[in-house]
PDB file of N, CA and C in Angstrom:
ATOM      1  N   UNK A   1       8.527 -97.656  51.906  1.00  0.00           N
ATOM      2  CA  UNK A   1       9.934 -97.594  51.548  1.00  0.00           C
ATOM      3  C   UNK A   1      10.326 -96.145  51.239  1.00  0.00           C
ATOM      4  N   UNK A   2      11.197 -96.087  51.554  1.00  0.00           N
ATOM      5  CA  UNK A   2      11.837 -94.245  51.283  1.00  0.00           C
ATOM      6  C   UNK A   2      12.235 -94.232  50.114  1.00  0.00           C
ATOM      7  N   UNK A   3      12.164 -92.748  49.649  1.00  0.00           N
ATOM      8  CA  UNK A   3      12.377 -92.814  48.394  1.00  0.00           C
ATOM      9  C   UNK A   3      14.095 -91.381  48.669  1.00  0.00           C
ATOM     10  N   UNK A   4      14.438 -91.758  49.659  1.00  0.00           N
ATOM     11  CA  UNK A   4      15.519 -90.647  50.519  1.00  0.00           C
ATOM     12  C   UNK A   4      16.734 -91.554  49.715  1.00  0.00           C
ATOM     13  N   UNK A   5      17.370 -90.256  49.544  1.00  0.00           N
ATOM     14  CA  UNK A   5      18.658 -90.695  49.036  1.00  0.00           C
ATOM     15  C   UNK A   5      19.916 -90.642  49.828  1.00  0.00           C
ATOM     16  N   UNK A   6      21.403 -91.351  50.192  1.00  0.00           N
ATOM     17  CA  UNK A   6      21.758 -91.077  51.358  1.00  0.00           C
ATOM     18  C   UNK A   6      23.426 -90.583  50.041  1.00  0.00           C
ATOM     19  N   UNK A   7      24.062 -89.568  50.687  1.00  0.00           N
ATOM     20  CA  UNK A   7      25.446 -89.182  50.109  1.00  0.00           C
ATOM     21  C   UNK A   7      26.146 -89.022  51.506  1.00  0.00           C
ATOM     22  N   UNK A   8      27.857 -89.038  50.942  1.00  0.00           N
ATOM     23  CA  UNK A   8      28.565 -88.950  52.175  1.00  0.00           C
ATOM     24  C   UNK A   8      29.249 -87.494  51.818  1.00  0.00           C
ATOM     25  N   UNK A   9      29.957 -87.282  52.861  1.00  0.00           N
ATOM     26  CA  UNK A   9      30.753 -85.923  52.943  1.00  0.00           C
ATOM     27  C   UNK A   9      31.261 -85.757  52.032  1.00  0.00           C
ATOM     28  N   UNK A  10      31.775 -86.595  50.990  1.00  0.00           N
ATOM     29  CA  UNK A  10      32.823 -86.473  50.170  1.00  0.00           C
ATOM     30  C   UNK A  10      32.352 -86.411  49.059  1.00  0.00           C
ATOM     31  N   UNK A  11      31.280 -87.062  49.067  1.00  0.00           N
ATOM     32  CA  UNK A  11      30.085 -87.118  47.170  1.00  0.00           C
ATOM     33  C   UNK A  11      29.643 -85.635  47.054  1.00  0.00           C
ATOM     34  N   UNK A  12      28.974 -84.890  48.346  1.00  0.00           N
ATOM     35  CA  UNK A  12      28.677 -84.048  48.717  1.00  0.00           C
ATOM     36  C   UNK A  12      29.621 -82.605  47.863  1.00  0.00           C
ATOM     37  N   UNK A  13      31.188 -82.803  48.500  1.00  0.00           N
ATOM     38  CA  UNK A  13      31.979 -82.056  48.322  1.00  0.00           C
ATOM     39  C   UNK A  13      32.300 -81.667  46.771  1.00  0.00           C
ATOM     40  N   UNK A  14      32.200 -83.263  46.128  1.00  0.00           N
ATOM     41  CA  UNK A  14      32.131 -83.359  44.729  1.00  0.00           C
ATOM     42  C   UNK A  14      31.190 -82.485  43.963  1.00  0.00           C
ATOM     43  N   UNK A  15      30.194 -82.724  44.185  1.00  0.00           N
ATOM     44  CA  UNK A  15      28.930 -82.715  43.714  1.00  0.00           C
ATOM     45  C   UNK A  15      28.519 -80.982  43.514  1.00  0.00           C
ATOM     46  N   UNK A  16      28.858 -80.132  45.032  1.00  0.00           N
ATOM     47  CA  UNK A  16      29.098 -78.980  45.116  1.00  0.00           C
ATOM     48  C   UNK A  16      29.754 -78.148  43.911  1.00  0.00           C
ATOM     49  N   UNK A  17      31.152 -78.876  43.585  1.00  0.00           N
ATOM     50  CA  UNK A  17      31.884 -78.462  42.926  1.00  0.00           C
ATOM     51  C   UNK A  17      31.331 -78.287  41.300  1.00  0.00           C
ATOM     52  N   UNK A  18      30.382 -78.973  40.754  1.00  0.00           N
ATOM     53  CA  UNK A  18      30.268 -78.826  39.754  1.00  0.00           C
ATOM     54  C   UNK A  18      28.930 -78.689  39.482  1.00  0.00           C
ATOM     55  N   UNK A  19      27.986 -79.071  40.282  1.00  0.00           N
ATOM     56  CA  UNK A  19      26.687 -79.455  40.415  1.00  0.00           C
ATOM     57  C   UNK A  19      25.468 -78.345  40.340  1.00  0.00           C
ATOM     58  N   UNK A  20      24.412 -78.023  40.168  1.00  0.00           N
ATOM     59  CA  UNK A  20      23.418 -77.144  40.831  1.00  0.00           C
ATOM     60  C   UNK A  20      22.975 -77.628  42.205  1.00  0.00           C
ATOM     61  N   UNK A  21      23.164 -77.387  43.293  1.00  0.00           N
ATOM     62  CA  UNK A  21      22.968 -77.938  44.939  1.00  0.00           C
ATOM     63  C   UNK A  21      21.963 -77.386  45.490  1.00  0.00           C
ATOM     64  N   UNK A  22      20.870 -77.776  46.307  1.00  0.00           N
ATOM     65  CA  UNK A  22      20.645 -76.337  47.165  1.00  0.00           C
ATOM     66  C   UNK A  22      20.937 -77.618  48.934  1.00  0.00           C
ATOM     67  N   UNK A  23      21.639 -77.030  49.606  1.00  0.00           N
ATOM     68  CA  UNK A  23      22.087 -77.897  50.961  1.00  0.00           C
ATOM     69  C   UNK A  23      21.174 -77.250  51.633  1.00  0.00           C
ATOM     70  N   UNK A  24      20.390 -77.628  52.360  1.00  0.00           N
ATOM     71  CA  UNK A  24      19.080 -76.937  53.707  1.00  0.00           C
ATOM     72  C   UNK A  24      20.084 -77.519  54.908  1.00  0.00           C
ATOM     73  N   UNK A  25      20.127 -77.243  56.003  1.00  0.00           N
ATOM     74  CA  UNK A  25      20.355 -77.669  57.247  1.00  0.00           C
ATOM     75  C   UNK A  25      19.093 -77.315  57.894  1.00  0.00           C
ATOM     76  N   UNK A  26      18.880 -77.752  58.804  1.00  0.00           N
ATOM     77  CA  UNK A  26      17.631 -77.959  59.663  1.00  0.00           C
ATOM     78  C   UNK A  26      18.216 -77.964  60.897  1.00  0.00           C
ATOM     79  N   UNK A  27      19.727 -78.075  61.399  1.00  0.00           N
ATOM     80  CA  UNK A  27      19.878 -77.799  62.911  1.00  0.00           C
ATOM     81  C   UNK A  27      19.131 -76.531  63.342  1.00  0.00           C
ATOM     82  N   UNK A  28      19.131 -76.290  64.688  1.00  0.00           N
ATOM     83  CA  UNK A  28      18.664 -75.241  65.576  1.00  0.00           C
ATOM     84  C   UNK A  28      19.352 -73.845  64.957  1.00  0.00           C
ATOM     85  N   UNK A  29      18.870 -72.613  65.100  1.00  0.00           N
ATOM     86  CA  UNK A  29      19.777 -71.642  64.746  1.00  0.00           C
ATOM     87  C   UNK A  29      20.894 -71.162  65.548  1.00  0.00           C
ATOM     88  N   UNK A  30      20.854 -71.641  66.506  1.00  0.00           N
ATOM     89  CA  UNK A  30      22.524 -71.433  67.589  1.00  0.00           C
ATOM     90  C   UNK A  30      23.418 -72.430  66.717  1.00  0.00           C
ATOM     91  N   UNK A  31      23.162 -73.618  66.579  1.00  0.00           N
ATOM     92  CA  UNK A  31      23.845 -74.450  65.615  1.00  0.00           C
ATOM     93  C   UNK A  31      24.480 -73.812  64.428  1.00  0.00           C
ATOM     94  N   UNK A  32      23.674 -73.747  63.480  1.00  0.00           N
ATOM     95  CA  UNK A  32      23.739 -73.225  62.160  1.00  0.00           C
ATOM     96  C   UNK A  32      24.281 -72.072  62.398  1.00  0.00           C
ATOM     97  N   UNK A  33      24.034 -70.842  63.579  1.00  0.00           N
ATOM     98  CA  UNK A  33      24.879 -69.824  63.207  1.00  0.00           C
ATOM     99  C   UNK A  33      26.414 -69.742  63.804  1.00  0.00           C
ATOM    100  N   UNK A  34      26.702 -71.087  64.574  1.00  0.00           N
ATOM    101  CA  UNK A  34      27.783 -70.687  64.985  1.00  0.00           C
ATOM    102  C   UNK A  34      29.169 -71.811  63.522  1.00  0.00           C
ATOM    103  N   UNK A  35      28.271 -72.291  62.701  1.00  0.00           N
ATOM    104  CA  UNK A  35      29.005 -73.083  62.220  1.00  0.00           C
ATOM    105  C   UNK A  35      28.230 -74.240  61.107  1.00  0.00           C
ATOM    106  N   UNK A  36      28.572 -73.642  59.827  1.00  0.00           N
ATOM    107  CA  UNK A  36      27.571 -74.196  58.231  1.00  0.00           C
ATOM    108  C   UNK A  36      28.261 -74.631  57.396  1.00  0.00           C
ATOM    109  N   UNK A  37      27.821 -75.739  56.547  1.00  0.00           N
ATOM    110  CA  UNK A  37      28.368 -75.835  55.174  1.00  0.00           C
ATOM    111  C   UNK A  37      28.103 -74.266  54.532  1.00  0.00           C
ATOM    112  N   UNK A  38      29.109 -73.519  53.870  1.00  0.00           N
ATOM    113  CA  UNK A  38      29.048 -72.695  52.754  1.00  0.00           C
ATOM    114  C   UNK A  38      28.057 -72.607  51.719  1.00  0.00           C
ATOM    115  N   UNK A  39      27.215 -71.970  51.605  1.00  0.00           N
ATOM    116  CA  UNK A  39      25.756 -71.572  50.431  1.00  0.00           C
ATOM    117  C   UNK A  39      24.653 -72.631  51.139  1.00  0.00           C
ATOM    118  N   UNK A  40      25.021 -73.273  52.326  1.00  0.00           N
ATOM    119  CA  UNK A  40      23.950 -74.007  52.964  1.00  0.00           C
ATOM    120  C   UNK A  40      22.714 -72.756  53.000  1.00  0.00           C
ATOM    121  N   UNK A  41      21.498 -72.928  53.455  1.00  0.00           N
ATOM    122  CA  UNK A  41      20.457 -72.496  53.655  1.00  0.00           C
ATOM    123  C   UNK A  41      19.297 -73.020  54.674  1.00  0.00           C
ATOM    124  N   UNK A  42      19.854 -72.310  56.059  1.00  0.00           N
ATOM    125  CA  UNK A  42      18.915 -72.173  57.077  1.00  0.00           C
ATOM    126  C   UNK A  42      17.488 -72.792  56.797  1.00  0.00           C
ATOM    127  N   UNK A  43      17.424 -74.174  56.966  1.00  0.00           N
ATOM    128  CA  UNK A  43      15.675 -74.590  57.008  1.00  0.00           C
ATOM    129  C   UNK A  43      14.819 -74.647  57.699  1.00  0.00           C
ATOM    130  N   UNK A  44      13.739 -73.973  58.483  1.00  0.00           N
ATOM    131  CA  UNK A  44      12.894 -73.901  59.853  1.00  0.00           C
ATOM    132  C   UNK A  44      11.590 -74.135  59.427  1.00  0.00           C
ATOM    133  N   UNK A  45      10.607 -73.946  60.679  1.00  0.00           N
ATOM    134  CA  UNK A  45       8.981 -74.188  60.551  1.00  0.00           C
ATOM    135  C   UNK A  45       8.807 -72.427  60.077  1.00  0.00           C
ATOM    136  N   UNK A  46       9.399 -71.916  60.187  1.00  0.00           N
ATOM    137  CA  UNK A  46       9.104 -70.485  60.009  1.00  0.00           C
ATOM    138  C   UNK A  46       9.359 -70.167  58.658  1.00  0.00           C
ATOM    139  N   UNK A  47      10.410 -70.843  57.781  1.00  0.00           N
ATOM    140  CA  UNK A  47      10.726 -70.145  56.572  1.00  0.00           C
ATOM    141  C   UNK A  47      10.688 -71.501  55.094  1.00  0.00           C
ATOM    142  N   UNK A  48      10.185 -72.604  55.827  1.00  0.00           N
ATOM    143  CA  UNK A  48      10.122 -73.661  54.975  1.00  0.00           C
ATOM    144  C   UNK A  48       9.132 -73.130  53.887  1.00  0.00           C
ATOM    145  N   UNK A  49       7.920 -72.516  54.336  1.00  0.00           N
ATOM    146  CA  UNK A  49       6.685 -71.966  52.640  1.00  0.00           C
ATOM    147  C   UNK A  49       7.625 -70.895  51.644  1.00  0.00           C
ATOM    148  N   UNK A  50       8.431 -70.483  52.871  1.00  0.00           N
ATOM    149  CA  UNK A  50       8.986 -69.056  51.465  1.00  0.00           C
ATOM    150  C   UNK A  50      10.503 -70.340  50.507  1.00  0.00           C
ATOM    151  N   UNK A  51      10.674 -71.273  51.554  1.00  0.00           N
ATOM    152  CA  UNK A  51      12.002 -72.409  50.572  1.00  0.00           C
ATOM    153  C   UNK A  51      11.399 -72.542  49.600  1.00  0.00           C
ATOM    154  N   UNK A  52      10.105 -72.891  49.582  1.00  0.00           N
ATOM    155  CA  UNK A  52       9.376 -74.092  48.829  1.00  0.00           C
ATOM    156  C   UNK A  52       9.184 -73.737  47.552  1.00  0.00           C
ATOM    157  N   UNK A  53       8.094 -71.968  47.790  1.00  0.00           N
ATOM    158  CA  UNK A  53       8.246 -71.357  47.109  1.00  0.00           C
ATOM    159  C   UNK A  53       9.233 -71.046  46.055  1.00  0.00           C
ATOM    160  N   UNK A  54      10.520 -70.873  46.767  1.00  0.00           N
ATOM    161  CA  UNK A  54      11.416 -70.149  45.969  1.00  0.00           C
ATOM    162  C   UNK A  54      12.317 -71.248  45.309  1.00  0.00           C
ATOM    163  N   UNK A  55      12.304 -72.074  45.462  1.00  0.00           N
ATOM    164  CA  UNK A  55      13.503 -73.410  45.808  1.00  0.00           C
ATOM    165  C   UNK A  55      13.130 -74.419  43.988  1.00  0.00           C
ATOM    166  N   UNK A  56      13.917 -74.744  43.501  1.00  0.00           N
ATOM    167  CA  UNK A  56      13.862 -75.444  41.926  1.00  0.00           C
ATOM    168  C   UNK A  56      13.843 -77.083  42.571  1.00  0.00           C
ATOM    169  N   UNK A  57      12.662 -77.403  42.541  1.00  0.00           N
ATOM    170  CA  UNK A  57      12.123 -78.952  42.759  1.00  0.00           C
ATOM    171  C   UNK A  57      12.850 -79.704  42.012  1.00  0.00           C
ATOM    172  N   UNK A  58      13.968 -79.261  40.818  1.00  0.00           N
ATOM    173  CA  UNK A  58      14.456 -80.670  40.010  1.00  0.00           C
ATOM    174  C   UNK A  58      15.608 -80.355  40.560  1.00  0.00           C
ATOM    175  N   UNK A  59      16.200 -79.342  41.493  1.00  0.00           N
ATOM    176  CA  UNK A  59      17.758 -79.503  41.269  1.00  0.00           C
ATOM    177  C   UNK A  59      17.755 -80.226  42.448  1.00  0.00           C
ATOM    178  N   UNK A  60      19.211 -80.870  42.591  1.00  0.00           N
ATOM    179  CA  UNK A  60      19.297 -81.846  43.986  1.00  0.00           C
ATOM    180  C   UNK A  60      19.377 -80.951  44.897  1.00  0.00           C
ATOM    181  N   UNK A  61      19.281 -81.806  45.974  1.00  0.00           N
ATOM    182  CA  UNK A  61      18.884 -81.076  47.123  1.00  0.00           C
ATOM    183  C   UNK A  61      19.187 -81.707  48.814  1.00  0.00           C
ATOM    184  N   UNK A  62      20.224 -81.475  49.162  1.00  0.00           N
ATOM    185  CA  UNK A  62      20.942 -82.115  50.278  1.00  0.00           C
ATOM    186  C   UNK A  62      20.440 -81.656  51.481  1.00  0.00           C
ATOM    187  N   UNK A  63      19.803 -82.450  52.332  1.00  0.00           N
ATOM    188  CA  UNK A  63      19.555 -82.265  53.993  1.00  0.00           C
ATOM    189  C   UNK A  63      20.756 -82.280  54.769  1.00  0.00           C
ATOM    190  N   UNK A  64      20.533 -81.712  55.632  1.00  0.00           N
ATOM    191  CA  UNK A  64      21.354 -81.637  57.030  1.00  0.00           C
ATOM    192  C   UNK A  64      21.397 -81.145  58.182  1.00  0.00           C
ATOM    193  N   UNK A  65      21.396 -82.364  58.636  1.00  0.00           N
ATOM    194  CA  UNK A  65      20.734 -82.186  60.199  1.00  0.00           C
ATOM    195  C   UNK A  65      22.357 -82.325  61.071  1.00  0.00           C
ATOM    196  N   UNK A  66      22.205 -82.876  62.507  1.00  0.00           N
ATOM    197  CA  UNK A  66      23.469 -82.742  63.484  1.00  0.00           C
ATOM    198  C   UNK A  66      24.211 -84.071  62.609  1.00  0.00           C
ATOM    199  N   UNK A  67      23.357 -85.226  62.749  1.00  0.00           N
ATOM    200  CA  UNK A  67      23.945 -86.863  62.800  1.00  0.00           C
ATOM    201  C   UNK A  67      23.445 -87.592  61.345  1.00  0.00           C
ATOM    202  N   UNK A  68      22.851 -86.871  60.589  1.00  0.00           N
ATOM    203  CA  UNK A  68      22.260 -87.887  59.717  1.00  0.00           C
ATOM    204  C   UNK A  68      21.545 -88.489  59.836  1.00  0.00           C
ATOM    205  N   UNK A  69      20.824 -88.324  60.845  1.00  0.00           N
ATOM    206  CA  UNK A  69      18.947 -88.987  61.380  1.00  0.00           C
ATOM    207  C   UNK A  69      17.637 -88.386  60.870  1.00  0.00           C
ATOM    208  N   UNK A  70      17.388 -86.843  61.280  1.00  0.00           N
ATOM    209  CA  UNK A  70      16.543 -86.356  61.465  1.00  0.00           C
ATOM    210  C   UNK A  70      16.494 -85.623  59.934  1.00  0.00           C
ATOM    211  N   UNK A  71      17.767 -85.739  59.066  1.00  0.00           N
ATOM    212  CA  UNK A  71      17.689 -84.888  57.559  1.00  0.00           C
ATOM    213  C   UNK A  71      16.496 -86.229  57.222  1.00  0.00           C
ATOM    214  N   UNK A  72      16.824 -87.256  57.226  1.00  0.00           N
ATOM    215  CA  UNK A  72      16.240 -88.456  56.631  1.00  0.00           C
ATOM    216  C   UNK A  72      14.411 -87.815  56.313  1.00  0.00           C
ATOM    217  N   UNK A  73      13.559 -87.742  57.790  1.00  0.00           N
ATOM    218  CA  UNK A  73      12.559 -87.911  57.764  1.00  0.00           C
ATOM    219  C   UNK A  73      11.926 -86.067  57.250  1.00  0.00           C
ATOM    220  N   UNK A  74      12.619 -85.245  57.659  1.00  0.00           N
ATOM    221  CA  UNK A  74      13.151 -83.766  56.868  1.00  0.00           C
ATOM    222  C   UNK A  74      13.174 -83.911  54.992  1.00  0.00           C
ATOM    223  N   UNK A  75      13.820 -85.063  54.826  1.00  0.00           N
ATOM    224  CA  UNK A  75      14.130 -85.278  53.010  1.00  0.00           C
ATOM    225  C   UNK A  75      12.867 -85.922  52.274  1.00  0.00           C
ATOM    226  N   UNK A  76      12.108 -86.672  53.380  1.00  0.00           N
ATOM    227  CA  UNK A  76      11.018 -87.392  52.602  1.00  0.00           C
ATOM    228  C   UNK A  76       9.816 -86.788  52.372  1.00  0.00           C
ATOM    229  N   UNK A  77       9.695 -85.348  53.898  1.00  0.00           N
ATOM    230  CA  UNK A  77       8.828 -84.527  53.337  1.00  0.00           C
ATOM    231  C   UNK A  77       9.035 -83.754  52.248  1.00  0.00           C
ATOM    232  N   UNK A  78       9.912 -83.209  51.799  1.00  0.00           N
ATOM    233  CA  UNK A  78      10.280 -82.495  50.938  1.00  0.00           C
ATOM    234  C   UNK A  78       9.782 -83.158  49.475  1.00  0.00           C
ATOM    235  N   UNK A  79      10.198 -84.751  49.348  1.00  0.00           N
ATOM    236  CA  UNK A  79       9.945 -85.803  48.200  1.00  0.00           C
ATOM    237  C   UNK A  79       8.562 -85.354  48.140  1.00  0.00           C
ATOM    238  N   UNK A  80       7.606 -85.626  49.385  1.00  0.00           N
ATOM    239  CA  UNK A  80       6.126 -85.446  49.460  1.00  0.00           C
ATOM    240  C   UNK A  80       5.528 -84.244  48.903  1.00  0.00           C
ATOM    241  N   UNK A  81       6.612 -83.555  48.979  1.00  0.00           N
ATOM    242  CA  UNK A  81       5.991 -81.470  48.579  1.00  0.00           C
ATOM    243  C   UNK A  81       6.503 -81.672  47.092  1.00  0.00           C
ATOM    244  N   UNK A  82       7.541 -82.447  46.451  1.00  0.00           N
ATOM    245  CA  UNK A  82       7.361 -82.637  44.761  1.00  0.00           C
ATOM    246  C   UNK A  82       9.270 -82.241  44.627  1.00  0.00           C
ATOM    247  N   UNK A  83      10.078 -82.438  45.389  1.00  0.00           N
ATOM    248  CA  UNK A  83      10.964 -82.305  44.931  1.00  0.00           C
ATOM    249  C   UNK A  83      11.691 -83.729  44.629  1.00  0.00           C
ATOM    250  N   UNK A  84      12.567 -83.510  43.642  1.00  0.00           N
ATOM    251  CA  UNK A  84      12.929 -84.939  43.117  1.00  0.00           C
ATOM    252  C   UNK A  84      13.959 -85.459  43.232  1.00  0.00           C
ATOM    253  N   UNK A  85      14.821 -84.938  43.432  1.00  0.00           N
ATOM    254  CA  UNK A  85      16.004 -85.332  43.663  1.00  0.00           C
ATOM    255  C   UNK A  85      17.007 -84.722  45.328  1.00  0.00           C
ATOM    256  N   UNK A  86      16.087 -85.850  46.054  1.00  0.00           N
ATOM    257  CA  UNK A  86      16.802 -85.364  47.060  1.00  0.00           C
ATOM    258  C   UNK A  86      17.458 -86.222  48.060  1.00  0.00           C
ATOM    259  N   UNK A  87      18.720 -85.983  48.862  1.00  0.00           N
ATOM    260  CA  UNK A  87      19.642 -86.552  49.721  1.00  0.00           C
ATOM    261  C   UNK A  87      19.827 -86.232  50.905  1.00  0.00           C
ATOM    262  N   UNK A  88      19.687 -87.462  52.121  1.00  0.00           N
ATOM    263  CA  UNK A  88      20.385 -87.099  52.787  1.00  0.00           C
ATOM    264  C   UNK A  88      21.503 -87.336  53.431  1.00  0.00           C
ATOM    265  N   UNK A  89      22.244 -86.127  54.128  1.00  0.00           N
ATOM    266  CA  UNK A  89      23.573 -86.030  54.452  1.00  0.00           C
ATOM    267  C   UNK A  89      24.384 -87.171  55.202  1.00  0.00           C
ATOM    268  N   UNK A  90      24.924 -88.134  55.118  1.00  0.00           N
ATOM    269  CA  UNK A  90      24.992 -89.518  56.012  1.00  0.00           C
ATOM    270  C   UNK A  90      25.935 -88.585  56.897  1.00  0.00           C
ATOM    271  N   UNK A  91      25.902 -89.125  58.578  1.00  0.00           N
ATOM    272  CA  UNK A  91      26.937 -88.513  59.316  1.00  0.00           C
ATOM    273  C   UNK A  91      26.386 -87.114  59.930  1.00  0.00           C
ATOM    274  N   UNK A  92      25.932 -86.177  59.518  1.00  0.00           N
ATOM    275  CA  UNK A  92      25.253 -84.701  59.041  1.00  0.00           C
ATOM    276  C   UNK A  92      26.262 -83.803  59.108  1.00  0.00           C
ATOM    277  N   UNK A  93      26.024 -82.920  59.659  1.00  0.00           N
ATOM    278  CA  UNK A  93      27.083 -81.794  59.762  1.00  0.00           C
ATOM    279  C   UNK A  93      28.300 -82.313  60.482  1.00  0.00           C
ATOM    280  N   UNK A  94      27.741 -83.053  62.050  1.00  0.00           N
ATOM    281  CA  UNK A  94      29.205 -83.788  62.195  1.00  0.00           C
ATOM    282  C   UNK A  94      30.466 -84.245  61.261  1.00  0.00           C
ATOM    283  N   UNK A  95      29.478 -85.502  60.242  1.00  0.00           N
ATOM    284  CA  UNK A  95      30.634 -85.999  59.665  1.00  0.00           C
ATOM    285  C   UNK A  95      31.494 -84.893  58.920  1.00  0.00           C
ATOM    286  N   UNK A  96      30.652 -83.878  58.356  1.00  0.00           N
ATOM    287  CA  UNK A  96      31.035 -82.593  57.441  1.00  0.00           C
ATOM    288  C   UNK A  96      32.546 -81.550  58.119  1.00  0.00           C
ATOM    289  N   UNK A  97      31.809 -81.398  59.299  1.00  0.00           N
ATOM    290  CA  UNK A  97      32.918 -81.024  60.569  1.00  0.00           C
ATOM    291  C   UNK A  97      34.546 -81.727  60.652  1.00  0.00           C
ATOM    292  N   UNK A  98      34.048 -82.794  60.072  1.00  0.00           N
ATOM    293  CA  UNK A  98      35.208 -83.816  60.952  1.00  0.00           C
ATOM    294  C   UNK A  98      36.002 -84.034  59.835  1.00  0.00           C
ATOM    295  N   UNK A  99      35.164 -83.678  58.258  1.00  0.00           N
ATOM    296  CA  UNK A  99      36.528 -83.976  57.360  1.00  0.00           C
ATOM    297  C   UNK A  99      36.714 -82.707  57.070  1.00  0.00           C
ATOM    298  N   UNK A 100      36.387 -81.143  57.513  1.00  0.00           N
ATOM    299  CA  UNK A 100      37.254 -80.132  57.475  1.00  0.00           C
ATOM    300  C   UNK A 100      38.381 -79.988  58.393  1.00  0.00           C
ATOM    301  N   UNK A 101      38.471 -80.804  59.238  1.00  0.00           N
ATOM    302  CA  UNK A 101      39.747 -80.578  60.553  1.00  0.00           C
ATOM    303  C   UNK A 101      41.013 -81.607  59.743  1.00  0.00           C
ATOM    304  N   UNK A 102      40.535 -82.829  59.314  1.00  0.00           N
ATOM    305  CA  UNK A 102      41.228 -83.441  58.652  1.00  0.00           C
ATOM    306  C   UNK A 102      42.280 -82.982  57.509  1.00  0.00           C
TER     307      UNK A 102
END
């Protein structure tokens, strides 16, 4: 059973606002650089030991991938490496996309 937490665009937005966050995206870097949540943070196979390192295991901690699939199995490793409070993005960056045009 997962221990993945799922938030929507809008809990997200909340949550930002008052919260300690750290948002990872995990899309490709053509993705991510042409277009991010704000204080998001670039997550790869290349820079995940220096996150881990640097990154506060109790504060929450939001995935995001394209669709809200791939943060999922992305969020549970993270649970596995000792972080505790973590979510992922339902929708992913899409849904995120779609209520800034709105």
């Amino acid at each position: 059973m997962s221990q993945v937490k799922h938030i929507n665009v809008e809990q997200l937005k909340a949550l930002t606002g008052k919260d300690k966050v750290q948002v990872v995206d995990i899309r490709d870097p053509q993705s991510y650089a042409a277009n991010h949540i704000e204080a998001s943070q670039h997550l790869t196979n290349e820079n995940i030991a220096d996150f881990m390192r640097e990154a506060d295991l109790d504060a929450t901690t939001v995935v995001v991938c394209y669709h809200g699939i791939s943060s999922v199995s992305a969020a549970e490793y993270l649970i596995s490496q000792g972080f505790e409070d973590v979510y992922s993005l339902d929708g992913g960056f899409e849904a995120w996309s779609q209520s800034s045009t709105q």
